[in-house]
Protein backbone atom coordinates (compact mmCIF):
# COMPACT_ATOMS: atom_id res chain seq x y z
CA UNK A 1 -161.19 -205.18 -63.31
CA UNK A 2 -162.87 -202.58 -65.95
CA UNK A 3 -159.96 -202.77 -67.96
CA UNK A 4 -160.27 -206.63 -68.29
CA UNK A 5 -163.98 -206.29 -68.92
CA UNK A 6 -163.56 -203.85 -71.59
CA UNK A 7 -160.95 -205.84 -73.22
CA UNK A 8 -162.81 -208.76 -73.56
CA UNK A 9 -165.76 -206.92 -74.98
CA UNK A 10 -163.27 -205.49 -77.77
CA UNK A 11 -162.20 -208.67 -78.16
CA UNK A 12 -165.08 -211.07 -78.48
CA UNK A 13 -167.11 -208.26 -80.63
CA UNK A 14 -164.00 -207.99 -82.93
CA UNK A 15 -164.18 -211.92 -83.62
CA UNK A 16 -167.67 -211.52 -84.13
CA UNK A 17 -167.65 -208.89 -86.30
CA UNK A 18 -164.25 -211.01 -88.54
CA UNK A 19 -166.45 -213.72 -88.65
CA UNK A 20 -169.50 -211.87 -90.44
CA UNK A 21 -167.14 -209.70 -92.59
CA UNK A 22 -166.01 -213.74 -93.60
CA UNK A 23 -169.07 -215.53 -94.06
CA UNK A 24 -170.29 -212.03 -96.29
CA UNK A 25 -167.69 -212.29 -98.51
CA UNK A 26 -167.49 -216.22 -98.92
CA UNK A 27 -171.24 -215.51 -99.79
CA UNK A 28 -170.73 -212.95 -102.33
CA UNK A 29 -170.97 -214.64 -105.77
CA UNK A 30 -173.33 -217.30 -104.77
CA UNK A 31 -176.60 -217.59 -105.90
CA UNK A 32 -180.03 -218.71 -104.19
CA UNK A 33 -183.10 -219.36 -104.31
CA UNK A 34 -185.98 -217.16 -102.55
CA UNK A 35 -189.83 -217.60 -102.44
CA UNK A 36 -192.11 -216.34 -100.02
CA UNK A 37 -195.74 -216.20 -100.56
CA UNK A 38 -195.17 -216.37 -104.58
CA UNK A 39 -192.73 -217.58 -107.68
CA UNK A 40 -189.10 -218.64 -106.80
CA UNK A 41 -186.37 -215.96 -107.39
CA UNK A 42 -182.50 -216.62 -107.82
CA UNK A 43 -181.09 -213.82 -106.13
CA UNK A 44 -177.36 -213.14 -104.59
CA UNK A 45 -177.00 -215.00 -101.11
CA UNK A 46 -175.23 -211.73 -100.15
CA UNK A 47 -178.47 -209.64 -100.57
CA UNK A 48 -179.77 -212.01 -98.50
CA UNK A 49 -176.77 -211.80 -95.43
CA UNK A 50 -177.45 -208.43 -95.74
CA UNK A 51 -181.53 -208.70 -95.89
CA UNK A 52 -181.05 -210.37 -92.66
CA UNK A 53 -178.75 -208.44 -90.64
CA UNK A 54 -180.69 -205.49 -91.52
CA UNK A 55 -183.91 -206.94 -90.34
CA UNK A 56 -182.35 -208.61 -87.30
CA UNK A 57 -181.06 -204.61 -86.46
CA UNK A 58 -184.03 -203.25 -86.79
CA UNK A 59 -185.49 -205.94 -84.57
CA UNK A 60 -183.46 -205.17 -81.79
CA UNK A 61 -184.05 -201.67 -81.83
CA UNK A 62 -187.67 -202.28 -82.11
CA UNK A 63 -187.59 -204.86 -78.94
CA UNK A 64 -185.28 -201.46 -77.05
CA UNK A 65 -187.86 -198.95 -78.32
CA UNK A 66 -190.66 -201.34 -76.83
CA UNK A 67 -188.98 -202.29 -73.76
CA UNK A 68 -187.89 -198.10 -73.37
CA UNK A 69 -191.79 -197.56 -73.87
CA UNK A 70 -193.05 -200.04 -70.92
CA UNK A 71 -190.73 -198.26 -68.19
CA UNK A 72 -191.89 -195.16 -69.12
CA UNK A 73 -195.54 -196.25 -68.86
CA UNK A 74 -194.87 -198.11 -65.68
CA UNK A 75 -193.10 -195.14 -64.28
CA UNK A 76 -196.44 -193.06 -64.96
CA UNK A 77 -198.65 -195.17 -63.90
CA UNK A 78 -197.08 -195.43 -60.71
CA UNK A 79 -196.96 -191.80 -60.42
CA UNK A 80 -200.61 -191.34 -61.38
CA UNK A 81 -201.11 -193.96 -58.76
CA UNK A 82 -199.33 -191.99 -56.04
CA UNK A 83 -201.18 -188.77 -56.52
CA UNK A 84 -204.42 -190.58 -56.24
CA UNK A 85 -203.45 -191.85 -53.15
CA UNK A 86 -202.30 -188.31 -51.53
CA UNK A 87 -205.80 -186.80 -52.95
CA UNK A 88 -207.67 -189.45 -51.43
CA UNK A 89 -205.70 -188.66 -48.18
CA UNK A 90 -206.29 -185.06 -48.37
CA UNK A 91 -209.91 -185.64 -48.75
CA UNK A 92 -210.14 -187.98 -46.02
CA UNK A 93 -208.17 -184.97 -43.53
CA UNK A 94 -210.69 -182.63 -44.76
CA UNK A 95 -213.61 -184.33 -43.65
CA UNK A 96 -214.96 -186.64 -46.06
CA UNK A 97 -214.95 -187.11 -49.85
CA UNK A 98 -216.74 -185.35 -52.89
CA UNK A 99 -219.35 -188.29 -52.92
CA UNK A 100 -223.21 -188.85 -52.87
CA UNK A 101 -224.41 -187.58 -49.07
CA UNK A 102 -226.63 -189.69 -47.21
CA UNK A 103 -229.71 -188.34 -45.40
C-alpha cells in the first residue's frame, strides 16, 4: 500500500510541477502591467510567475515556522504547568505552603 501511495505522490507532484514549468514558459515574452501603491509599470509576466511562487514559498515556510513555534510553546507551557503542580504537592506533604501565617 506504501508503494501505491508513493507513486501517486510522484505522480500528481510531477503533473504539477509540468504544468508550472508550462504556464512559465507560455508566460515568458509577455508583458504586463503592475501598480501597487504608485505609477503603472510594464514588466515581464514571467517576473511576475516567479514574484509569486517565491512569495507563496516563503509563505508556507513562514505558516511551518509559526505552526513549529506554537507546539513548542504549548509543549513548555505544559511542562511549566506540571512542575507547578508537583511543587505545590510537595509543599502541601510538607506541611503547608510558603504563604502569609495567620495568628
Amino acid at each position: 500500500m506504501e508503494k501505491l501511495k508513493a507513486y501517486v505522490y510522484v505522480i500528481v507532484s510531477g503533473l504539477g510541477l509540468l504544468a508550472a514549468v508550462v504556464f512559465a514558459a507560455l508566460q515568458w515574452g509577455n508583458q504586463s502591467t503592475f501598480s501597487a501603491y504608485g505609477p503603472t509599470v510594464s514588466v515581464r509576466t514571467i517576473w511576475l510567475v516567479l514574484a509569486s511562487a517565491a512569495g507563496g514559498l516563503a509563505f508556507y515556510w513562514l505558516c511551518r515556522l509559526l505552526a513549529r513555534g506554537g507546539r513548542i510553546l504549548w509543549r513548555l507551557r505544559g511542562e511549566q504547568a506540571r512542575i507547578a503542580a508537583e511543587v505545590q504537592r510537595q509543599e502541601k506533604r510538607a506541611g503547608g505552603g510558603s504563604g502569609p501565617q495567620k495568628a
